[in-house]
Each structure stands twice: as structure tokens, then as C-alpha cells.
C-alpha atoms as a PDB file:
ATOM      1  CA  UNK A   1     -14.855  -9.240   8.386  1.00  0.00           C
ATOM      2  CA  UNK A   2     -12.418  -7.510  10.730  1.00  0.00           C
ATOM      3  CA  UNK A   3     -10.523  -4.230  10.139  1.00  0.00           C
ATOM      4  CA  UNK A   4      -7.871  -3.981   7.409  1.00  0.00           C
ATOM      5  CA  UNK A   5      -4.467  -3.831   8.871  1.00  0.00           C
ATOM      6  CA  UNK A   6      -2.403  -1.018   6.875  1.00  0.00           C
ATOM      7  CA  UNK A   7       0.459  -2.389   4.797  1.00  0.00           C
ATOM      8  CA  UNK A   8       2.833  -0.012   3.099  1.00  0.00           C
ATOM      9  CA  UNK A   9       6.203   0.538   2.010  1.00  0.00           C
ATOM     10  CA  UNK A  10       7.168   3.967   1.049  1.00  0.00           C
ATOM     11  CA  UNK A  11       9.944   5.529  -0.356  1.00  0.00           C
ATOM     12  CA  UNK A  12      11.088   8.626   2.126  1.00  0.00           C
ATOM     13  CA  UNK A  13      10.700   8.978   6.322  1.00  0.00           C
ATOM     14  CA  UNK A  14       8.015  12.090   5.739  1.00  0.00           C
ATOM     15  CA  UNK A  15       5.647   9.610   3.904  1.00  0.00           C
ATOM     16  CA  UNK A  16       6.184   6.887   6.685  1.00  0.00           C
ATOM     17  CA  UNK A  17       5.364   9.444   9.307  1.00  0.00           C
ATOM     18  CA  UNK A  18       2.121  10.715   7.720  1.00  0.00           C
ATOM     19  CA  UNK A  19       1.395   6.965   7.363  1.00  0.00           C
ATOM     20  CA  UNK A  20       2.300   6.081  11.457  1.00  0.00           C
ATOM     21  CA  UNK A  21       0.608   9.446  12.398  1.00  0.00           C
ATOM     22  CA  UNK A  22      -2.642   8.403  10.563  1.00  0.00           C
ATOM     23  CA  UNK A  23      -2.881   4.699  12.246  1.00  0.00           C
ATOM     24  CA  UNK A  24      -2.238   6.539  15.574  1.00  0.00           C
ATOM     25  CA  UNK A  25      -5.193   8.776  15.137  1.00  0.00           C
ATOM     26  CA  UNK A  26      -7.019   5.864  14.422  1.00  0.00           C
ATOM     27  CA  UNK A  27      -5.883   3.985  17.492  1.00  0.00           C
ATOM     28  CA  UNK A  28      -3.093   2.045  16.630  1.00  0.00           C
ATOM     29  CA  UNK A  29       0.169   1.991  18.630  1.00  0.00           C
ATOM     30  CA  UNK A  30       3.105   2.819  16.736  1.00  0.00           C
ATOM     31  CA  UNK A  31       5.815   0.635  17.649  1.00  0.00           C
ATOM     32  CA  UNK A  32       8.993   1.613  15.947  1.00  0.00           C
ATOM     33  CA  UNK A  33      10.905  -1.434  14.227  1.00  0.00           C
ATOM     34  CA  UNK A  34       9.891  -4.757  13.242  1.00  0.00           C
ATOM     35  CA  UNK A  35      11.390  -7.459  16.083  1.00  0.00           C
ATOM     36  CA  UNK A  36       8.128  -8.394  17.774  1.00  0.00           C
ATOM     37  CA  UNK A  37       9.094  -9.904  21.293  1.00  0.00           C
ATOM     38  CA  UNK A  38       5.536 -10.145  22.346  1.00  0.00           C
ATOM     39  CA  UNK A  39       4.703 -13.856  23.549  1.00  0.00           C
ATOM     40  CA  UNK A  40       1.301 -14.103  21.773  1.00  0.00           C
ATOM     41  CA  UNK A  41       1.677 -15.479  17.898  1.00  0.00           C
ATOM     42  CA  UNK A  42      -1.484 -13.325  17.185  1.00  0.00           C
ATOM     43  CA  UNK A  43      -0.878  -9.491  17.514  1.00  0.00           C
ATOM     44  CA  UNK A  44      -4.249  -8.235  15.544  1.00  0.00           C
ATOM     45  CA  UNK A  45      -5.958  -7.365  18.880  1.00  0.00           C
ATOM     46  CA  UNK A  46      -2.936  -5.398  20.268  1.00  0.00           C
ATOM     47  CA  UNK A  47      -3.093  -3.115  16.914  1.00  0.00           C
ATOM     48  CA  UNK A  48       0.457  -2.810  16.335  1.00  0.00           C
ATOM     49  CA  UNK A  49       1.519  -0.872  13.425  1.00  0.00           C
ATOM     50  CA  UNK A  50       5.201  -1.424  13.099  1.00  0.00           C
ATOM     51  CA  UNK A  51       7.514   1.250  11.741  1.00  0.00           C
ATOM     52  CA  UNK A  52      11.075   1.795  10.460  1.00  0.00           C
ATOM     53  CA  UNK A  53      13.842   1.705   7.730  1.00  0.00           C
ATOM     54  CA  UNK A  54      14.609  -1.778   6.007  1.00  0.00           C
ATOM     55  CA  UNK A  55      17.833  -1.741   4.329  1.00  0.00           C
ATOM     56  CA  UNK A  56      18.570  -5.627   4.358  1.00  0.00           C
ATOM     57  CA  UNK A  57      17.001  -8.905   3.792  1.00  0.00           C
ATOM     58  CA  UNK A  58      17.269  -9.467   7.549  1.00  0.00           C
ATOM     59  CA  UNK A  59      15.030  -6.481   8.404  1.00  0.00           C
ATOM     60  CA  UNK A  60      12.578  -7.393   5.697  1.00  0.00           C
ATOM     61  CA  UNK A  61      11.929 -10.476   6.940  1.00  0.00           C
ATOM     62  CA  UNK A  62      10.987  -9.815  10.428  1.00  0.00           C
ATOM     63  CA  UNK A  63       8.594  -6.939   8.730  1.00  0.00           C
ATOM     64  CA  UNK A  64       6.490  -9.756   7.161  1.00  0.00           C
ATOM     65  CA  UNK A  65       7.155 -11.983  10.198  1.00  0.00           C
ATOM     66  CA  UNK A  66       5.299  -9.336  11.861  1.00  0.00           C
ATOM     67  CA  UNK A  67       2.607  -8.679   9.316  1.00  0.00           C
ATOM     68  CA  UNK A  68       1.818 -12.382   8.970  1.00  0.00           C
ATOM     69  CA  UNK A  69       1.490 -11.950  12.797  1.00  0.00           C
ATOM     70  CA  UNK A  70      -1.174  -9.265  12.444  1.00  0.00           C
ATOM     71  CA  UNK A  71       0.920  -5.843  12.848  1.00  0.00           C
ATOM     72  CA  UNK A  72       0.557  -3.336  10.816  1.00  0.00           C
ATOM     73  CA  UNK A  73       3.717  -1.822   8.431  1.00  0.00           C
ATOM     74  CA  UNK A  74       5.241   0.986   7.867  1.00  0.00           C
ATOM     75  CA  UNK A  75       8.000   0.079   5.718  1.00  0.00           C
ATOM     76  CA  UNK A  76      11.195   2.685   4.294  1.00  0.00           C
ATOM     77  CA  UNK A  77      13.138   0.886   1.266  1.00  0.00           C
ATOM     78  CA  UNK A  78      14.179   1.330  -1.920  1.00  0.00           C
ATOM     79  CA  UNK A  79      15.040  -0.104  -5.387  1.00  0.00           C
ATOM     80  CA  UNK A  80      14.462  -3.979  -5.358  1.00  0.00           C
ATOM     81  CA  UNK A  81      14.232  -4.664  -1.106  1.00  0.00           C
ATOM     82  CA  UNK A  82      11.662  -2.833  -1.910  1.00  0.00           C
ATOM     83  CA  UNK A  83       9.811  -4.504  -4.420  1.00  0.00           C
ATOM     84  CA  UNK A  84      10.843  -7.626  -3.032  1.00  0.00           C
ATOM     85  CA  UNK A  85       9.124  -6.421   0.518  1.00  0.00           C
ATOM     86  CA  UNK A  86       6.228  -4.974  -1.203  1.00  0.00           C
ATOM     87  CA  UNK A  87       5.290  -8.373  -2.916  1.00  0.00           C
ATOM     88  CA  UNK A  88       5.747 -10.685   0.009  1.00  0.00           C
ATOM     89  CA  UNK A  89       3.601  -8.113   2.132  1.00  0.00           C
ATOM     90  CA  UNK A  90       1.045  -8.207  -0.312  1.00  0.00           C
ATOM     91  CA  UNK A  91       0.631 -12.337   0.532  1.00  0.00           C
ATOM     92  CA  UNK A  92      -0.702 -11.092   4.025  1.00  0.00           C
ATOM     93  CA  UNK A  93      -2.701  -8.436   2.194  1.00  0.00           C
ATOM     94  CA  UNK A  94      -3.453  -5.408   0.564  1.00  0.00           C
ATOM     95  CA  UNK A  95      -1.132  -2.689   0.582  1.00  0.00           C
ATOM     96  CA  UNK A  96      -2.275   0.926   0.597  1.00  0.00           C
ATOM     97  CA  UNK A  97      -5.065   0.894   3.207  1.00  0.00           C
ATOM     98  CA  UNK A  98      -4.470   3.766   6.085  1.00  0.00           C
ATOM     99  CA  UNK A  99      -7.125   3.689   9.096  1.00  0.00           C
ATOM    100  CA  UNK A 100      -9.045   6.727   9.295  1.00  0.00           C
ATOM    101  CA  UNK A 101      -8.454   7.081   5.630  1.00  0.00           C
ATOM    102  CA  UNK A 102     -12.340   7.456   4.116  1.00  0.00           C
ATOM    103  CA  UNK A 103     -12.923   4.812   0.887  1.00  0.00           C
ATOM    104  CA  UNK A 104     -13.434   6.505  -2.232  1.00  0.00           C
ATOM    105  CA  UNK A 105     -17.292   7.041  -2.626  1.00  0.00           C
ATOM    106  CA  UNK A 106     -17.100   7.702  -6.297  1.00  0.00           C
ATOM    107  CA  UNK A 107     -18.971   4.782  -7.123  1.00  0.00           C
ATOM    108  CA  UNK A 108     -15.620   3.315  -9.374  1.00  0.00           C
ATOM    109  CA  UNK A 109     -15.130  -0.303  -9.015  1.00  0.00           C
ATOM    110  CA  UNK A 110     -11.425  -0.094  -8.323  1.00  0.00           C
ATOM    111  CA  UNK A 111      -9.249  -1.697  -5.785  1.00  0.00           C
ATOM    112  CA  UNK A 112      -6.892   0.641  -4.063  1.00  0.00           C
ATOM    113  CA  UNK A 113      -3.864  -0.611  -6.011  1.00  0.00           C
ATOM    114  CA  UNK A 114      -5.582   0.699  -9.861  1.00  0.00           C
ATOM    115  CA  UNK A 115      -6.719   3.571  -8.161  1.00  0.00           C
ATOM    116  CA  UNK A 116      -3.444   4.681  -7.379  1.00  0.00           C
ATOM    117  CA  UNK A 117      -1.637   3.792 -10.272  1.00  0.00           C
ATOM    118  CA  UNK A 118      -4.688   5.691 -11.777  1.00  0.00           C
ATOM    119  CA  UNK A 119      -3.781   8.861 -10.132  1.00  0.00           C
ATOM    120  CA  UNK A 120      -0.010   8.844 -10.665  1.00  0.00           C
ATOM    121  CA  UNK A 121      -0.873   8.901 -14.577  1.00  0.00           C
ATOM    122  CA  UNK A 122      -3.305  11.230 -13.596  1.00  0.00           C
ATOM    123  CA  UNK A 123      -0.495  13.209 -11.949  1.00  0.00           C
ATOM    124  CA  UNK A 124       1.073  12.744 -15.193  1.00  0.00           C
ATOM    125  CA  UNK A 125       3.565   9.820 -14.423  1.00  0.00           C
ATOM    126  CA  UNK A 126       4.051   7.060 -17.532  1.00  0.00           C
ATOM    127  CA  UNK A 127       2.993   3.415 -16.717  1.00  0.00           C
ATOM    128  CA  UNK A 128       6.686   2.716 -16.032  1.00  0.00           C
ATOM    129  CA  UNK A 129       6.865   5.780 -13.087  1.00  0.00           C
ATOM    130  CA  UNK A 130       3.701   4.730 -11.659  1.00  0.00           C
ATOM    131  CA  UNK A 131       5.301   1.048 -11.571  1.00  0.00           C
ATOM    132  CA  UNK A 132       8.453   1.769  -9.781  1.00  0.00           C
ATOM    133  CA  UNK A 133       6.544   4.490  -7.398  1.00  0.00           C
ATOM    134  CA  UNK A 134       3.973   2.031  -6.402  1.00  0.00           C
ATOM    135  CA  UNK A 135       6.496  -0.952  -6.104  1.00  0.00           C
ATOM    136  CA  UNK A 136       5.087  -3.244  -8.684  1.00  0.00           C
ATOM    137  CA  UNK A 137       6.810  -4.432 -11.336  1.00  0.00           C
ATOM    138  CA  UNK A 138       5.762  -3.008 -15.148  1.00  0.00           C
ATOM    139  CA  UNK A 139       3.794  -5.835 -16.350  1.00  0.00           C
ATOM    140  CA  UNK A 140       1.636  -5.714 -13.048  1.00  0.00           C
ATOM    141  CA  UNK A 141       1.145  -2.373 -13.611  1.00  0.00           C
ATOM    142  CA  UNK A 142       0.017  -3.002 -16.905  1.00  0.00           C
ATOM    143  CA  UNK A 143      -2.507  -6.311 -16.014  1.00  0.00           C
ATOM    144  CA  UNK A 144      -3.833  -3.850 -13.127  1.00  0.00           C
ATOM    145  CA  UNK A 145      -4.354  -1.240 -15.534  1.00  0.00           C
ATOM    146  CA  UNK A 146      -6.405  -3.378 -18.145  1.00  0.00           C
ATOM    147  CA  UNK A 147      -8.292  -4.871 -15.224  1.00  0.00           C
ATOM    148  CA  UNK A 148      -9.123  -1.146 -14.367  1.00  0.00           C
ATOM    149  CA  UNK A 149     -10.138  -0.382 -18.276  1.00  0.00           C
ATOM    150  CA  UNK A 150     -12.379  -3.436 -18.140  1.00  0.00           C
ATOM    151  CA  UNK A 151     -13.844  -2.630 -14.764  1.00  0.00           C
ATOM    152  CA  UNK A 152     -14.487   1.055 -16.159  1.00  0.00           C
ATOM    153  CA  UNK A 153     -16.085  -0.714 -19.539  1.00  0.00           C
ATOM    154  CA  UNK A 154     -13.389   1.100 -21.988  1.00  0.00           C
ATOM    155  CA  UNK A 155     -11.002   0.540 -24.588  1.00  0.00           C
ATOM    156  CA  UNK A 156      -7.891   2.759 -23.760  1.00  0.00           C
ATOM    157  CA  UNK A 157      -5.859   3.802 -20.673  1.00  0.00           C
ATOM    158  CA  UNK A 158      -6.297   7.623 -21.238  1.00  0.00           C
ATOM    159  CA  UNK A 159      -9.913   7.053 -21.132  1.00  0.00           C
ATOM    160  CA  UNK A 160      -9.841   5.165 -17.840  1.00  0.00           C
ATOM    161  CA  UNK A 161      -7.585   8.034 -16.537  1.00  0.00           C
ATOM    162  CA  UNK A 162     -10.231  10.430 -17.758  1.00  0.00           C
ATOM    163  CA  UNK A 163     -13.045   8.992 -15.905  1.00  0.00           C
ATOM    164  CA  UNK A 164     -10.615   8.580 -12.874  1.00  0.00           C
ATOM    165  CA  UNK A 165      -9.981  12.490 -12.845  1.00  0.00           C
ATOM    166  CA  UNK A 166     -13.753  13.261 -13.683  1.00  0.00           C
ATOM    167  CA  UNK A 167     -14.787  11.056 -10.656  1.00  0.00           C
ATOM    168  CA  UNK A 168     -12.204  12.005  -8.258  1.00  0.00           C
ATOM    169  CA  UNK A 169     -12.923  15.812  -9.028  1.00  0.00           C
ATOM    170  CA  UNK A 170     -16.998  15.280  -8.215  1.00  0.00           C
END
């Protein structure tokens, strides 16, 4: 299986440039907006990690053109471009995943999406916080949640949190 390409969309420019900064160290090429002029369809090999505001639908588009292509993205948006962007980026695959960013070896079966909805409850956010921060909608939050509590073998959200914060503490 090849190397995950990193998907994200994030809220502010100082998150996006951690983000870029990351892929860079980890070889990609920042390129910064999403209009890919390159003749090849297939842009995995180049690793391209494509960067920049989206503020219309226009922008957002060629940002998953480019995904589906095999660039990476760095998205900035807000309120429902946002979720909107977030969930079509997610049909090319999963967001959250930086290069040079270790996996969790705490031995928790969690995908990267409960883990950090894990943590922002951790942090102290409520389900519906940890929704709009991580651009899914409430009732994914929730199904990712009880997938987590089942994963984790228990009952109640504060108890997966619990063994979250023990875990990610050790």
C-alpha cells in the first residue's frame, strides 16, 4: 500500500502552515493553490501538497479535483464550504494524516478521525465543539464516537475519553 497523501482543512493560516511545513519536511513540495496545470492526470509521484484559502465553491472544487488527482491538501475554510469540502475530500480519503507525523503507538484501535474527536473532549470540548472543529456534522460525531466506545469495549463516552487520556499520557 503506498503512502497516505495528507488531507486537511483547517480553520486559521497558522494551522495550514504547520500542516505545509510538516509535508515539506517530509518531502513534499508545497505548491500554493489548487489549479493543477500539470499535463499528467496522476500527480501521486510528483508529491504535491496543495495549499491555500477556499472561500467559494469554485476553489473547492479544483481542491478535490486535485486530491482525486493525487495532491495533497491544505485547505483554509469555514462554516459550511467547509464541511462541504471536508466531506467530499474524505471520498479520496482520510483526512488528518500529516507525513512525518508518528502513528499513535498506544495500542488503541482508533482511526485518526475518533482519536481526535477523542482529544477535543479530552481538551474539554462537548460533542457538538468537537463536531464543528473537526468538520463533521453532529450525528457523525456521535456514530464515530460509539464506534470508538465499542472499539474500546465500554458503555459510556466519558469512559472512552478516560482511557483516551490514560493512553495518550503513557
Amino acid at each position: 500500500m503506498g503512502e497516505q497523501v495528507p488531507l486537511h482543512v483547517v480553520a486559521g493560516t497558522g494551522d495550514a502552515d504547520q500542516i505545509v511545513r510538516r509535508c515539506a519536511a517530509a518531502g513534499w513540495a508545497a505548491h500554493r493553490g489548487f489549479a493543477l496545470l500539470e499535463p499528467a492526470w496522476d500527480l501521486a509521484e510528483r508529491r504535491l501538497v496543495c495549499h491555500g484559502q477556499v472561500g467559494d465553491d469554485h476553489t473547492a472544487s479544483q481542491a478535490v479535483l486535485a486530491a482525486a488527482r493525487g495532491a495533497g491538501i491544505v485547505a483554509v475554510a469555514t462554516g459550511a464550504l467547509a464541511l462541504s469540502l471536508a466531506a467530499d475530500l474524505r471520498r479520496v480519503g482520510p483526512l488528518g494524516l500529516t507525513p512525518g507525523k508518528a502513528e499513535a503507538a498506544d495500542g488503541l484501535d482508533l482511526d485518526a478521525e475518533q482519536r481526535a474527536l477523542l482529544g477535543r473532549l479530552a481538551a474539554g470540548s462537548t460533542i457538538a465543539a468537537a463536531a464543528e472543529a473537526e468538520f463533521v456534522s453532529l450525528r457523525t460525531a456521535n456514530r464515530r464516537i460509539a464506534s470508538a466506545r465499542q472499539s474500546l469495549g465500554v458503555k459510556t463516552t466519558r469512559e472512552a475519553v478516560m482511557i483516551y487520556i490514560k493512553h495518550a499520557r503513557d
